[in-house]
N, C-alpha and C. Protein backbone atom coordinates (compact mmCIF):
# COMPACT_ATOMS: atom_id res chain seq x y z
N UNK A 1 11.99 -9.13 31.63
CA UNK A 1 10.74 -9.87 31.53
C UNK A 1 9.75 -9.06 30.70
N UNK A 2 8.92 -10.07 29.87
CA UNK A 2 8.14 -8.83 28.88
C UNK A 2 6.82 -8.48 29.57
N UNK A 3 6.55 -7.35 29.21
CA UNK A 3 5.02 -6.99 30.00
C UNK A 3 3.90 -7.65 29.88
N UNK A 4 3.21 -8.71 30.77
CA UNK A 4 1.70 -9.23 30.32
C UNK A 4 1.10 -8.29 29.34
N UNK A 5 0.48 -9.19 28.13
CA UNK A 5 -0.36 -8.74 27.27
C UNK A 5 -1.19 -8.12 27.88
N UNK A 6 -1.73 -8.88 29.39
CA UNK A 6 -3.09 -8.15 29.55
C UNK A 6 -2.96 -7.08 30.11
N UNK A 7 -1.98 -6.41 30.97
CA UNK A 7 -1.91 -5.79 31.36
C UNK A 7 -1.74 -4.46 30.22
N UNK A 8 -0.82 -4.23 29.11
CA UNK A 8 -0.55 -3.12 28.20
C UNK A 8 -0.90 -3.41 26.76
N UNK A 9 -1.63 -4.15 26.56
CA UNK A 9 -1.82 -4.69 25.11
C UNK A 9 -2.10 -4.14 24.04
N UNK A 10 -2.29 -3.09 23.95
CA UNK A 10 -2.34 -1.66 22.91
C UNK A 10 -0.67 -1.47 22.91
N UNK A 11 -0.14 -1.14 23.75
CA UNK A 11 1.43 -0.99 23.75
C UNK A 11 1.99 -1.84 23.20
N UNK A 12 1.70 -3.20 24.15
CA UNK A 12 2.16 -4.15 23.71
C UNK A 12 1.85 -4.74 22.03
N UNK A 13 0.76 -4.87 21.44
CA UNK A 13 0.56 -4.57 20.03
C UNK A 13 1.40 -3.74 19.06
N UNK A 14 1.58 -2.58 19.56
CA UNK A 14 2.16 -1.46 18.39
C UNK A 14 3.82 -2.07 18.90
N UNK A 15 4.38 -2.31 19.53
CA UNK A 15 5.76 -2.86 20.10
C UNK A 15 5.68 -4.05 18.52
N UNK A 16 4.96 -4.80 18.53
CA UNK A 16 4.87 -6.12 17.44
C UNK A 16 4.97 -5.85 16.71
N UNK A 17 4.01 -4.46 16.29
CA UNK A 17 3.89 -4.78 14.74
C UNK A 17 5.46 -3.51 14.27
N UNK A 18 5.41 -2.96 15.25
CA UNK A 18 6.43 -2.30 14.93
C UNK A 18 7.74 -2.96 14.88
N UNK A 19 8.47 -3.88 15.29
CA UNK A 19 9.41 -4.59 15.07
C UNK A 19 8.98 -5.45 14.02
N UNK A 20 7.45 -6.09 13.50
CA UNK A 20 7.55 -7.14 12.86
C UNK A 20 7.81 -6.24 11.36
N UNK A 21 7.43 -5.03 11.51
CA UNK A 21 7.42 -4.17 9.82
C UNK A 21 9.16 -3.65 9.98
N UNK A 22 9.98 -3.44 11.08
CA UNK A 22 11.44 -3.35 10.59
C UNK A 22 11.87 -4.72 10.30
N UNK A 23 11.83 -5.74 10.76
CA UNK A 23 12.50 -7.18 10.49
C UNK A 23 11.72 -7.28 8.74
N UNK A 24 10.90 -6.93 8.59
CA UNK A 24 10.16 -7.14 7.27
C UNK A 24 11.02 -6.24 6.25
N UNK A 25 11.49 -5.59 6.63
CA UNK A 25 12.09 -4.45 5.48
C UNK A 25 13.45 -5.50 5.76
N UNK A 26 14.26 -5.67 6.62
CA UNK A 26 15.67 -6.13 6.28
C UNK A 26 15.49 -7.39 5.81
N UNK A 27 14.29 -8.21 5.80
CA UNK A 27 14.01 -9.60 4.98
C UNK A 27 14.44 -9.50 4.11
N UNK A 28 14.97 -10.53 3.34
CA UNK A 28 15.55 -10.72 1.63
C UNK A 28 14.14 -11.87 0.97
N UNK A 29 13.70 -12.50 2.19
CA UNK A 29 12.23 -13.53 1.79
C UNK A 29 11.12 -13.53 2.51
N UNK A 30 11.25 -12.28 2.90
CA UNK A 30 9.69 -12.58 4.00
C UNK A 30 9.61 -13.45 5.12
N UNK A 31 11.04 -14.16 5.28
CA UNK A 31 10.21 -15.33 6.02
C UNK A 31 10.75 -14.91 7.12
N UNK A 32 10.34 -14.18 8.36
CA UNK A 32 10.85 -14.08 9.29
C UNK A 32 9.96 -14.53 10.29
N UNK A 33 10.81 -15.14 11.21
CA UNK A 33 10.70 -16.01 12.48
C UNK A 33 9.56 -15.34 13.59
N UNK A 34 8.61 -15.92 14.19
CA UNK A 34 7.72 -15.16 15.07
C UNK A 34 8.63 -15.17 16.37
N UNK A 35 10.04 -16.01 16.28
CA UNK A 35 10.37 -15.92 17.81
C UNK A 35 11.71 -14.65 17.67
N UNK A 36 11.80 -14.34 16.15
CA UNK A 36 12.64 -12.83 15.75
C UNK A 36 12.27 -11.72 16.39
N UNK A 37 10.75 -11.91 16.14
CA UNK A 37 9.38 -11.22 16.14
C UNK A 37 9.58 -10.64 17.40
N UNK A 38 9.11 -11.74 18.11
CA UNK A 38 9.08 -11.78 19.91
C UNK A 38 10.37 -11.26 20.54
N UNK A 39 11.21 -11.77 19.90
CA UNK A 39 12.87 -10.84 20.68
C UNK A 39 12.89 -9.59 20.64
N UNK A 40 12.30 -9.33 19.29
CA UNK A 40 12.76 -7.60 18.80
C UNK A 40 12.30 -6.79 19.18
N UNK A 41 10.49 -7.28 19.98
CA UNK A 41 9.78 -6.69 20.45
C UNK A 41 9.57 -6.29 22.58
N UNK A 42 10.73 -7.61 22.26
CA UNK A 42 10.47 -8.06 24.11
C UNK A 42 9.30 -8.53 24.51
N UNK A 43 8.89 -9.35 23.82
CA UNK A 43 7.53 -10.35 23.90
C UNK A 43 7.95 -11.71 24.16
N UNK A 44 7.06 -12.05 24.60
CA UNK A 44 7.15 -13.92 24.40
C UNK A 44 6.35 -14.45 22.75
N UNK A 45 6.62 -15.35 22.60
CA UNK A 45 6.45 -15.60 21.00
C UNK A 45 4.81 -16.04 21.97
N UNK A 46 4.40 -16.53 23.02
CA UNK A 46 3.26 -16.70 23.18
C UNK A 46 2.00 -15.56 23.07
N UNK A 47 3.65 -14.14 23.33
CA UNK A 47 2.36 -12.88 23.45
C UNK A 47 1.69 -12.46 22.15
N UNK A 48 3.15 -12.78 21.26
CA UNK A 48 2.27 -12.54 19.53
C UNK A 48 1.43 -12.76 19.11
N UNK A 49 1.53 -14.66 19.39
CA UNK A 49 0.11 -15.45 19.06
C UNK A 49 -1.26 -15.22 20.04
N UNK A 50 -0.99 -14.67 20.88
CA UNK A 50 -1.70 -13.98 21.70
C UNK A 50 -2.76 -12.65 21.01
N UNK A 51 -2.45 -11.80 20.49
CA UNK A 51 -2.17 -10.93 19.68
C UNK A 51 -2.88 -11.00 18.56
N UNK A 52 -2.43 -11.95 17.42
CA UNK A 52 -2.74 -11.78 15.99
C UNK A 52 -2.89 -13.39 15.70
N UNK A 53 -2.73 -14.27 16.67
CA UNK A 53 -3.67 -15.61 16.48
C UNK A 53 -2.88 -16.46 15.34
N UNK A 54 -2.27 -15.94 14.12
CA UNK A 54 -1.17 -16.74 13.34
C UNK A 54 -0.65 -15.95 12.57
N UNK A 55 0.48 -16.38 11.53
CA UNK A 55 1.68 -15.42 10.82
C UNK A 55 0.41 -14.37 9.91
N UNK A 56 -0.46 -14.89 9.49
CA UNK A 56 -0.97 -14.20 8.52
C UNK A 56 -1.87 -12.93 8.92
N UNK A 57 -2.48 -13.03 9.80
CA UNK A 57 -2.80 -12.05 11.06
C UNK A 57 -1.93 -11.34 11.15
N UNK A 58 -0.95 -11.69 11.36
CA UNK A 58 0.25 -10.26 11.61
C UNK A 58 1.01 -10.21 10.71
N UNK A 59 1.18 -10.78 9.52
CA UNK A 59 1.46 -10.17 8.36
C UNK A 59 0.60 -9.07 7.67
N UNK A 60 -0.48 -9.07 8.11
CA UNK A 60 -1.88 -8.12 7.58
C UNK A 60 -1.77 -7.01 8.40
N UNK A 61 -1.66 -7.33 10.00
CA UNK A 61 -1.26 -6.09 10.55
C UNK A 61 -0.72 -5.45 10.71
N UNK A 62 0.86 -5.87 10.38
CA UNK A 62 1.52 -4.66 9.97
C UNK A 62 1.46 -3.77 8.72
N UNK A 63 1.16 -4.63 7.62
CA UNK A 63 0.77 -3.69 6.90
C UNK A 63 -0.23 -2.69 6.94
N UNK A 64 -0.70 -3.16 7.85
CA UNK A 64 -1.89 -2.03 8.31
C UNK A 64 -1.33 -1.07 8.75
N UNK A 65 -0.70 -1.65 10.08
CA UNK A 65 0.46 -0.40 10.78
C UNK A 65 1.44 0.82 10.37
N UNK A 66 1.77 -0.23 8.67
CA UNK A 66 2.99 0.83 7.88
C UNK A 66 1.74 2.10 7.46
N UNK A 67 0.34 1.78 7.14
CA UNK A 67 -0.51 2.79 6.67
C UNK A 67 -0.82 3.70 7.44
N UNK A 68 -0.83 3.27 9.07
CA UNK A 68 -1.56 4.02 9.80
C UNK A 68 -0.29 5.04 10.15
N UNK A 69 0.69 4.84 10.51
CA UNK A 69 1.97 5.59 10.66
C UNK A 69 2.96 6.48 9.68
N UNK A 70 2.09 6.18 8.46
CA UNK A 70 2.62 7.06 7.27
C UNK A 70 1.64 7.67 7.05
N UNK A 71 1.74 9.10 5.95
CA UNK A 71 0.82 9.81 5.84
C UNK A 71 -0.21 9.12 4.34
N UNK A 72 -0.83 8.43 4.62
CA UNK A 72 -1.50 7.98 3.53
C UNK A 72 -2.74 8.50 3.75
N UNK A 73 -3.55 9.28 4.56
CA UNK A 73 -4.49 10.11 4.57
C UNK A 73 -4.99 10.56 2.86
N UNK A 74 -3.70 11.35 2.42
CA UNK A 74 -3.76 12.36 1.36
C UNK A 74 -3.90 11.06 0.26
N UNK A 75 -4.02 9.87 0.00
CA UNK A 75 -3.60 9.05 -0.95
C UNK A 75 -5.33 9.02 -0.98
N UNK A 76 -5.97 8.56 -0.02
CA UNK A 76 -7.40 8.58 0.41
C UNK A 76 -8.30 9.64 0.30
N UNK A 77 -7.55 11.11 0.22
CA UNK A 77 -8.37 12.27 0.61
C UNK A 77 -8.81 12.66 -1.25
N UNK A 78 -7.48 12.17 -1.87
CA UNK A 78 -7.45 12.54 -3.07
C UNK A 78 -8.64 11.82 -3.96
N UNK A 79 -8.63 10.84 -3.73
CA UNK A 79 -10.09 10.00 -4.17
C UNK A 79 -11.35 10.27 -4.23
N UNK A 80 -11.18 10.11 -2.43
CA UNK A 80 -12.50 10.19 -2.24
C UNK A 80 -13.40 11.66 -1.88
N UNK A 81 -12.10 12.61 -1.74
CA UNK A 81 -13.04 14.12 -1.69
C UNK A 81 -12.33 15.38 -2.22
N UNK A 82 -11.29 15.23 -2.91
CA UNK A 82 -10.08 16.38 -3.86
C UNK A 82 -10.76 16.26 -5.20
N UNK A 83 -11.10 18.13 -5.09
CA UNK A 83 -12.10 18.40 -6.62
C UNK A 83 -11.51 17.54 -7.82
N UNK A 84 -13.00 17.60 -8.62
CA UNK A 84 -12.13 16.96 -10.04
C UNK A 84 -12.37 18.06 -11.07
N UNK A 85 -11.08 17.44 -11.89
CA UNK A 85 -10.48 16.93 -12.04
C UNK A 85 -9.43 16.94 -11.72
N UNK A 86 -8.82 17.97 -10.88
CA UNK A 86 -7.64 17.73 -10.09
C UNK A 86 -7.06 16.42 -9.10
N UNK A 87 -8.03 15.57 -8.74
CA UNK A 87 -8.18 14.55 -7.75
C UNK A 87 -7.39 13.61 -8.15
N UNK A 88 -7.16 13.74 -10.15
CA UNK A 88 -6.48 12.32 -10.35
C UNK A 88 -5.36 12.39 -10.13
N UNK A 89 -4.57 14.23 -10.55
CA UNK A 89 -3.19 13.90 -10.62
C UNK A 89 -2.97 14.28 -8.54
N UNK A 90 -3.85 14.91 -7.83
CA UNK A 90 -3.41 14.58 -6.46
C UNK A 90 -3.34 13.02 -6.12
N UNK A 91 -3.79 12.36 -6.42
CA UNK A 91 -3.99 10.64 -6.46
C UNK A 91 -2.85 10.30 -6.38
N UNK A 92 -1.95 10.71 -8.06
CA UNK A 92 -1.51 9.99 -8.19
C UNK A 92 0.04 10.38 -7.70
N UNK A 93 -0.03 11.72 -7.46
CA UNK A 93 0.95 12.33 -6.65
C UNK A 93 0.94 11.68 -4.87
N UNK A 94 0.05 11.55 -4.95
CA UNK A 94 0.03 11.23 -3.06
C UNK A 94 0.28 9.48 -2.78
N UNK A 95 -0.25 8.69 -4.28
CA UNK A 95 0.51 7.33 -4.26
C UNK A 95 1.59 7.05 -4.56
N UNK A 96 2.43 8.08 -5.35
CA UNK A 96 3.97 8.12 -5.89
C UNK A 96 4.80 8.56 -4.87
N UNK A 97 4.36 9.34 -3.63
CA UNK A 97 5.00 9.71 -2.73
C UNK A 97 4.86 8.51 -1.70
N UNK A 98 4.29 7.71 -1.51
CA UNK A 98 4.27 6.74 -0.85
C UNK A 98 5.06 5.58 -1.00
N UNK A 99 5.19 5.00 -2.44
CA UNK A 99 5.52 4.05 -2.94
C UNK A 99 7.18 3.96 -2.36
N UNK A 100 7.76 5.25 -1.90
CA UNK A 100 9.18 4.27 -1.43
C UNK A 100 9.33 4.29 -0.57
N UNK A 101 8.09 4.12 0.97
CA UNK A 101 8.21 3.76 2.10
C UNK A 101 7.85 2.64 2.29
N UNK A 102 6.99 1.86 1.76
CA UNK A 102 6.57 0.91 1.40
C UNK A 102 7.25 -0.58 0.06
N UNK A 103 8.39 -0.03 -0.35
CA UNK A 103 8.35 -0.65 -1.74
C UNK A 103 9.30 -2.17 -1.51
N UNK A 104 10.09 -1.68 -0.60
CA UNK A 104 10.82 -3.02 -0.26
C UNK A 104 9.94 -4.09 0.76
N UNK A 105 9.30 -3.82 1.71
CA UNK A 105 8.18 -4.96 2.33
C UNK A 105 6.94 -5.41 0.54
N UNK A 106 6.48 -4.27 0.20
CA UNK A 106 5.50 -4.55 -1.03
C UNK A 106 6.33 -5.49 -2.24
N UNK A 107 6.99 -5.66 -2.01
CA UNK A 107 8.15 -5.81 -3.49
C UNK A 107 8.22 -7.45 -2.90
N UNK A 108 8.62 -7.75 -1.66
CA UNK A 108 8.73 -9.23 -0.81
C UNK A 108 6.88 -9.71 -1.07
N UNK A 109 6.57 -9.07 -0.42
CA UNK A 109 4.94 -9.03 -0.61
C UNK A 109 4.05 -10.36 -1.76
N UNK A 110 4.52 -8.90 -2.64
CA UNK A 110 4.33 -9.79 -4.42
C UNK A 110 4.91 -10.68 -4.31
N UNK A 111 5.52 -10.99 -4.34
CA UNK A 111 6.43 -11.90 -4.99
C UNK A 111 5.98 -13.12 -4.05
N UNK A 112 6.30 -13.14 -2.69
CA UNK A 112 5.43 -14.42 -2.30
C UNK A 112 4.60 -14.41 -1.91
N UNK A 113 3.87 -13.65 -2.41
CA UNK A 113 1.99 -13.98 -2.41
C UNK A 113 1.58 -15.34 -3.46
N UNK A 114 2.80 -15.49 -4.26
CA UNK A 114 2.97 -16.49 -5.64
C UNK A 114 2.63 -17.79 -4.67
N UNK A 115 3.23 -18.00 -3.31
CA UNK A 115 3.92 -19.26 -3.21
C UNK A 115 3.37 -19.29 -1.43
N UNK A 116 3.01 -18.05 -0.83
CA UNK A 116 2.78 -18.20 0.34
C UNK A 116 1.20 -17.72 0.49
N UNK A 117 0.57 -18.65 1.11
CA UNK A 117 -0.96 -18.40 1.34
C UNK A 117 -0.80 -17.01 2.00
N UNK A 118 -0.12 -17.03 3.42
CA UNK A 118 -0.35 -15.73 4.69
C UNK A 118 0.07 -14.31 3.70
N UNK A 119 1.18 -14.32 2.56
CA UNK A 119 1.77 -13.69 2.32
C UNK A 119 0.67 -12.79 1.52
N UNK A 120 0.22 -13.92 0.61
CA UNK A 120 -1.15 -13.48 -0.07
C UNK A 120 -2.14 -12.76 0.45
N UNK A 121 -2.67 -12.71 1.54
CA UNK A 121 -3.59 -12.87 2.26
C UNK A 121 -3.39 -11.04 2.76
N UNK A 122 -2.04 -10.29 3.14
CA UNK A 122 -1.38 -9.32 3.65
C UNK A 122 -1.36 -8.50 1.99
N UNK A 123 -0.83 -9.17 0.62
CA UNK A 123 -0.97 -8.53 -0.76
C UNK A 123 -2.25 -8.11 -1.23
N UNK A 124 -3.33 -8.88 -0.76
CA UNK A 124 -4.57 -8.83 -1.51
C UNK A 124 -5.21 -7.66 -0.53
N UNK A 125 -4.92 -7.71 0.28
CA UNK A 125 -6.02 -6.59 1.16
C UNK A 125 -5.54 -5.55 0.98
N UNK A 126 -3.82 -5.16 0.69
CA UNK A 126 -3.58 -3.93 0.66
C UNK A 126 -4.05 -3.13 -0.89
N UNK A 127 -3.91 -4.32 -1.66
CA UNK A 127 -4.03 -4.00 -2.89
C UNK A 127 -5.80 -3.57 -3.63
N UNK A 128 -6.30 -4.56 -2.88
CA UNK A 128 -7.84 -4.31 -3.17
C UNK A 128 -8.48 -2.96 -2.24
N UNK A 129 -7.28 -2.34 -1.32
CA UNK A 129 -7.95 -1.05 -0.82
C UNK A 129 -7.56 -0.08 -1.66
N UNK A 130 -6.38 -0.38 -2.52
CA UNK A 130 -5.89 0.49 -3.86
C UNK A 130 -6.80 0.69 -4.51
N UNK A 131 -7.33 -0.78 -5.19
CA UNK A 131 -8.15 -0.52 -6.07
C UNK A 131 -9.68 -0.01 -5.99
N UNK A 132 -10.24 0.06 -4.39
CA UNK A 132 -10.98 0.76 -4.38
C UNK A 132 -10.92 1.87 -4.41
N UNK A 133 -9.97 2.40 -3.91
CA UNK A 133 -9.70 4.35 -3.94
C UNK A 133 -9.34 4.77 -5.63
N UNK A 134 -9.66 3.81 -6.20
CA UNK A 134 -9.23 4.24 -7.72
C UNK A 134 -10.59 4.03 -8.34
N UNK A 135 -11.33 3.35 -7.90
CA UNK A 135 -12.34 2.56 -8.43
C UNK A 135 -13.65 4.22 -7.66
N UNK A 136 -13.44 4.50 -6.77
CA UNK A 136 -14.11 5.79 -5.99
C UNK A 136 -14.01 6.69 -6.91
N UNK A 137 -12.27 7.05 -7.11
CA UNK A 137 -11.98 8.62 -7.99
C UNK A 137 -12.94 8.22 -9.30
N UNK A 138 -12.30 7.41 -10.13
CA UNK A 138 -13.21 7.31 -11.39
C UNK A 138 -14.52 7.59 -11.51
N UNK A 139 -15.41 6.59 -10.53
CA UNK A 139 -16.81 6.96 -10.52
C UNK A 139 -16.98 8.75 -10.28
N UNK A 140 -16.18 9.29 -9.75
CA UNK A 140 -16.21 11.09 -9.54
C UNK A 140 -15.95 11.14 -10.67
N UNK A 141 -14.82 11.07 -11.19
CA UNK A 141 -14.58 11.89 -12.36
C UNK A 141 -15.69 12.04 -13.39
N UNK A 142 -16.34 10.29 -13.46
CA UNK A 142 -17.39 10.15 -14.68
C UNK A 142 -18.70 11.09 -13.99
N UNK A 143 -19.02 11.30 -12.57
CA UNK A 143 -20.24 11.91 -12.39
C UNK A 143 -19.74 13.44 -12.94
N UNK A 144 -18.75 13.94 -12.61
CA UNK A 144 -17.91 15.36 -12.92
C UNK A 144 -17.77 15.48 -14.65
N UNK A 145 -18.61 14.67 -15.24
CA UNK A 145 -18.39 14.44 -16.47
C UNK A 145 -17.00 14.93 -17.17
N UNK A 146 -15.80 14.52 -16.37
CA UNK A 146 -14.49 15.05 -16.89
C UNK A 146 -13.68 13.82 -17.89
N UNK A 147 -14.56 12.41 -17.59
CA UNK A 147 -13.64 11.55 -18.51
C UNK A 147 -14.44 12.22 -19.71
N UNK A 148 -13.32 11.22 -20.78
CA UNK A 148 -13.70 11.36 -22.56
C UNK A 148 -14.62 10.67 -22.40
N UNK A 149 -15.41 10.56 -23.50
CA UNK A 149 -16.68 9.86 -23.85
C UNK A 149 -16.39 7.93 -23.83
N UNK A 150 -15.11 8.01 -24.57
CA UNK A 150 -14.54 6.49 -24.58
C UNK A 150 -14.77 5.56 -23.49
N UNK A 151 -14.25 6.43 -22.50
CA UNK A 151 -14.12 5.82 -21.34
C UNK A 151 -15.15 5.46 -20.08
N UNK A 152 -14.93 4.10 -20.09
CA UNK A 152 -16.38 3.77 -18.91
C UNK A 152 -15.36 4.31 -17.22
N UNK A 153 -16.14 4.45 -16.04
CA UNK A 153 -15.59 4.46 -14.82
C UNK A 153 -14.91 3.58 -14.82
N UNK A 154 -15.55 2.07 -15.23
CA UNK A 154 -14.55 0.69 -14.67
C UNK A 154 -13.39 0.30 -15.19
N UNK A 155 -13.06 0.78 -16.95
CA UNK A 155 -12.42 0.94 -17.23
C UNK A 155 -11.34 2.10 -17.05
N UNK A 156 -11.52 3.30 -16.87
CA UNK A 156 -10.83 3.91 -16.72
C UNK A 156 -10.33 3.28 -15.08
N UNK A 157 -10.57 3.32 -14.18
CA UNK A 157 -10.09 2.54 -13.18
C UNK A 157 -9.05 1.48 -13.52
N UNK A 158 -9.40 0.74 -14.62
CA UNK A 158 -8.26 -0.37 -14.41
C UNK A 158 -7.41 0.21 -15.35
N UNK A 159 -6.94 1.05 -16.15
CA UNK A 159 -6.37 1.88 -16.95
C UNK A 159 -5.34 2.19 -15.79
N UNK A 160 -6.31 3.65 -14.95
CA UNK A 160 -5.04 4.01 -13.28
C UNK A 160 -4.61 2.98 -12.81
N UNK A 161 -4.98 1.56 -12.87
CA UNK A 161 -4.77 0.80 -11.47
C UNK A 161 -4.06 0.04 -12.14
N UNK A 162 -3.23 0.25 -13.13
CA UNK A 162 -2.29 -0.55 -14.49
C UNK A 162 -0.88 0.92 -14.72
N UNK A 163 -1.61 1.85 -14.70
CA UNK A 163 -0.68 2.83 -15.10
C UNK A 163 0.32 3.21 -13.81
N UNK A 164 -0.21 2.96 -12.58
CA UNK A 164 -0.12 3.40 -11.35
C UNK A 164 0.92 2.49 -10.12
N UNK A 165 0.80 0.90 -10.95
CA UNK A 165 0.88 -0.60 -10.21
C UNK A 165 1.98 -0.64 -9.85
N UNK A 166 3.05 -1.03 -8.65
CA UNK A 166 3.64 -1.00 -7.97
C UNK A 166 5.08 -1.04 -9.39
N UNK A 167 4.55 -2.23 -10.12
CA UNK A 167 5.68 -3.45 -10.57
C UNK A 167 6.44 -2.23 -11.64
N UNK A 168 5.25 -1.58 -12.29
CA UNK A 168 5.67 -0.45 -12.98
C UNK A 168 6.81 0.52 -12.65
N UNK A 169 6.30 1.13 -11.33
CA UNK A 169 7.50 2.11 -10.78
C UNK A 169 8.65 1.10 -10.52
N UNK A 170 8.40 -0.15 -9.97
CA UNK A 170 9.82 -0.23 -9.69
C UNK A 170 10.79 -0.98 -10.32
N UNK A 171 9.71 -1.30 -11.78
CA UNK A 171 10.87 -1.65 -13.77
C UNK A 171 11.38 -0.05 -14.01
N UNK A 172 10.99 0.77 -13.87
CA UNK A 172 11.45 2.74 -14.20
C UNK A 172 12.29 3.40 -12.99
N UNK A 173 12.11 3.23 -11.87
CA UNK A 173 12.71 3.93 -10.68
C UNK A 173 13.80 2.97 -10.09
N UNK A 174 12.91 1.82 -9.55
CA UNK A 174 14.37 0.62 -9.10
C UNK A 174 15.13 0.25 -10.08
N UNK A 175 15.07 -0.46 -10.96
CA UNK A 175 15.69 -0.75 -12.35
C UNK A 175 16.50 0.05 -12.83
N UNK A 176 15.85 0.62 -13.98
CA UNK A 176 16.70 1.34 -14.75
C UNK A 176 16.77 2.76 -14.40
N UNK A 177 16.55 3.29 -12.68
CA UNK A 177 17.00 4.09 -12.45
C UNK A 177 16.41 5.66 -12.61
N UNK A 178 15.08 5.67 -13.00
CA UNK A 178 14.22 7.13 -13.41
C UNK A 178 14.06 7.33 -12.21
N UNK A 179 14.39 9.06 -12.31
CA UNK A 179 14.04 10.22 -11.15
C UNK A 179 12.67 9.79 -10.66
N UNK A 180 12.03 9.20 -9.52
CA UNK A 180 11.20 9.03 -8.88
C UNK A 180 9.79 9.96 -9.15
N UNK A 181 10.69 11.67 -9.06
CA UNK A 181 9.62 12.54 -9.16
C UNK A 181 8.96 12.48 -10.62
N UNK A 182 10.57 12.31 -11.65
CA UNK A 182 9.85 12.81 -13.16
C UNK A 182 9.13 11.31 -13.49
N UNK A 183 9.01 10.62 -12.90
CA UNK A 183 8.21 9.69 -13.45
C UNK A 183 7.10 9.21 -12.80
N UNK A 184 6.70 10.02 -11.50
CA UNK A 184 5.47 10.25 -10.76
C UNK A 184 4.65 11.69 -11.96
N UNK A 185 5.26 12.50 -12.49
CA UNK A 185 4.93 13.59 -13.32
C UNK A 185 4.65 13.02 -15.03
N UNK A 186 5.54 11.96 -15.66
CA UNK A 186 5.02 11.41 -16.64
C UNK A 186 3.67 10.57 -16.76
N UNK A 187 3.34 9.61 -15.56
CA UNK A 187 2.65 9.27 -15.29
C UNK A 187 1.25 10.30 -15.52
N UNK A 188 1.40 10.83 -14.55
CA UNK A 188 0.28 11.69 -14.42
C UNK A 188 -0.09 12.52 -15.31
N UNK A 189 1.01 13.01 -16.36
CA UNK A 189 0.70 13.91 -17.35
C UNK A 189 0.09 12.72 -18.84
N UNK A 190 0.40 11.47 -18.58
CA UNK A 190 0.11 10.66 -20.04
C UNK A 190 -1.57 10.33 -19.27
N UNK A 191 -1.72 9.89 -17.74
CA UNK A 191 -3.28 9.42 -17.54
C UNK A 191 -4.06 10.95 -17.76
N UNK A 192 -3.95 12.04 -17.35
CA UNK A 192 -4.68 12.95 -17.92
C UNK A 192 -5.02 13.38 -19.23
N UNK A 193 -4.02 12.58 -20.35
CA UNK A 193 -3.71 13.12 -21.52
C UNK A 193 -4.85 11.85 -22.21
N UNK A 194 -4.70 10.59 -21.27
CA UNK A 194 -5.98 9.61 -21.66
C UNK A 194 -6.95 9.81 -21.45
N UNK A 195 -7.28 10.53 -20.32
CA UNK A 195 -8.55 10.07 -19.51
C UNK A 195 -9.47 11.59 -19.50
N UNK A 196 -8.98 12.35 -19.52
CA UNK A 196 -9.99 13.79 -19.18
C UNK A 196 -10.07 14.02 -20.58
N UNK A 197 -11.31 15.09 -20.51
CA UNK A 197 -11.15 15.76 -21.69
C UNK A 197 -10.72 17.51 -21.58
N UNK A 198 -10.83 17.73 -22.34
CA UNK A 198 -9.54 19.32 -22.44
C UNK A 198 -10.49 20.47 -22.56
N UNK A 199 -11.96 19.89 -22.28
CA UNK A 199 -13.10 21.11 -22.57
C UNK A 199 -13.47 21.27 -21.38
């Protein structure tokens, strides 16, 4: 029998989202069942909706969950308080180390965010917290007067947040197979080679 929500519901919560983010990785379409959900967890499919109120709710929260349980601290620390100009290539080192705990749920993600409202809804929030921690470093760098003259904050931001983008690593690393590390290190050595200046 599964435990009343009301009684353990913090437990009972991390039980959800934690089965709903493994059933999410062995997905081939995202579309997995809330009563999968509820088995895997030893819930009633009533306790889910209980919980996170509809699919898209707990499609959001686990992705929340995969953040809070991985070390993405350093992805955040690098932004918003790792000297500059060192901050960009810790950035972009601490998002390249991330990217393959995350890449198979993110990879389902994209793709039906095209076609699924909830799916969207779980893509856009993770992604627009990307682009703020990129959108943070830049504004440092430009107060640290370390960009080139060329370059505005907002642009250089969407420069990282293009050079950096999921779809990228995984046409070079999933695809055709590049060493993960040396192309977390190309990366970082061509945006410094754009973006700072050498004085």
């Amino acid at each position: 029998m599964p435990v009343a929500a009301r009684n353990v519901p913090a437990e009972t919560r991390e039980r959800i989202l934690a089965a709903t983010w493994k059933l999410m990785e062995k997905s081939r379409d995202l579309q997995v069942r809330i009563a999968d959900i509820a088995a895997a967890a030893g819930v009633s499919r009533q306790a889910v909706y209980l919980h996170f109120g509809n699919r898209a709710n707990l499609l959001l929260a686990a992705v929340q969950y995969r953040d809070r349980i991985s070390p993405v601290q350093n992805i955040a620390r690098a932004a918003e308080e790792d000297a500059v100009p060192g901050a960009l290539a810790n950035f972009v080192a601490a998002w390249f180390e991330h990217i393959p705990r995350i890449e198979p749920v993110a990879h389902l993600l994209s793709a039906a965010s095209q076609i699924d409202p909830e799916a969207k809804v779980a893509w856009e929030d993770r992604m627009s917290l990307l682009r703020r921690l990129i959108g943070v470093l830049t504004k440092r760098l430009a107060a640290g007067r370390v960009l080139k003259s060329e370059w505005t904050a907002e642009r250089a931001a969407d420069w990282i947040w293009h050079r950096t983008h999921l779809d990228g690593w995984r046409h070079l690393v999933g695809e055709r197979g590049w060493d993960a590390a040396e192309y977390g290190r190309q990366v970082r050595a061509s945006l410094e080679r754009d973006l700072l200046r050498t004085n």
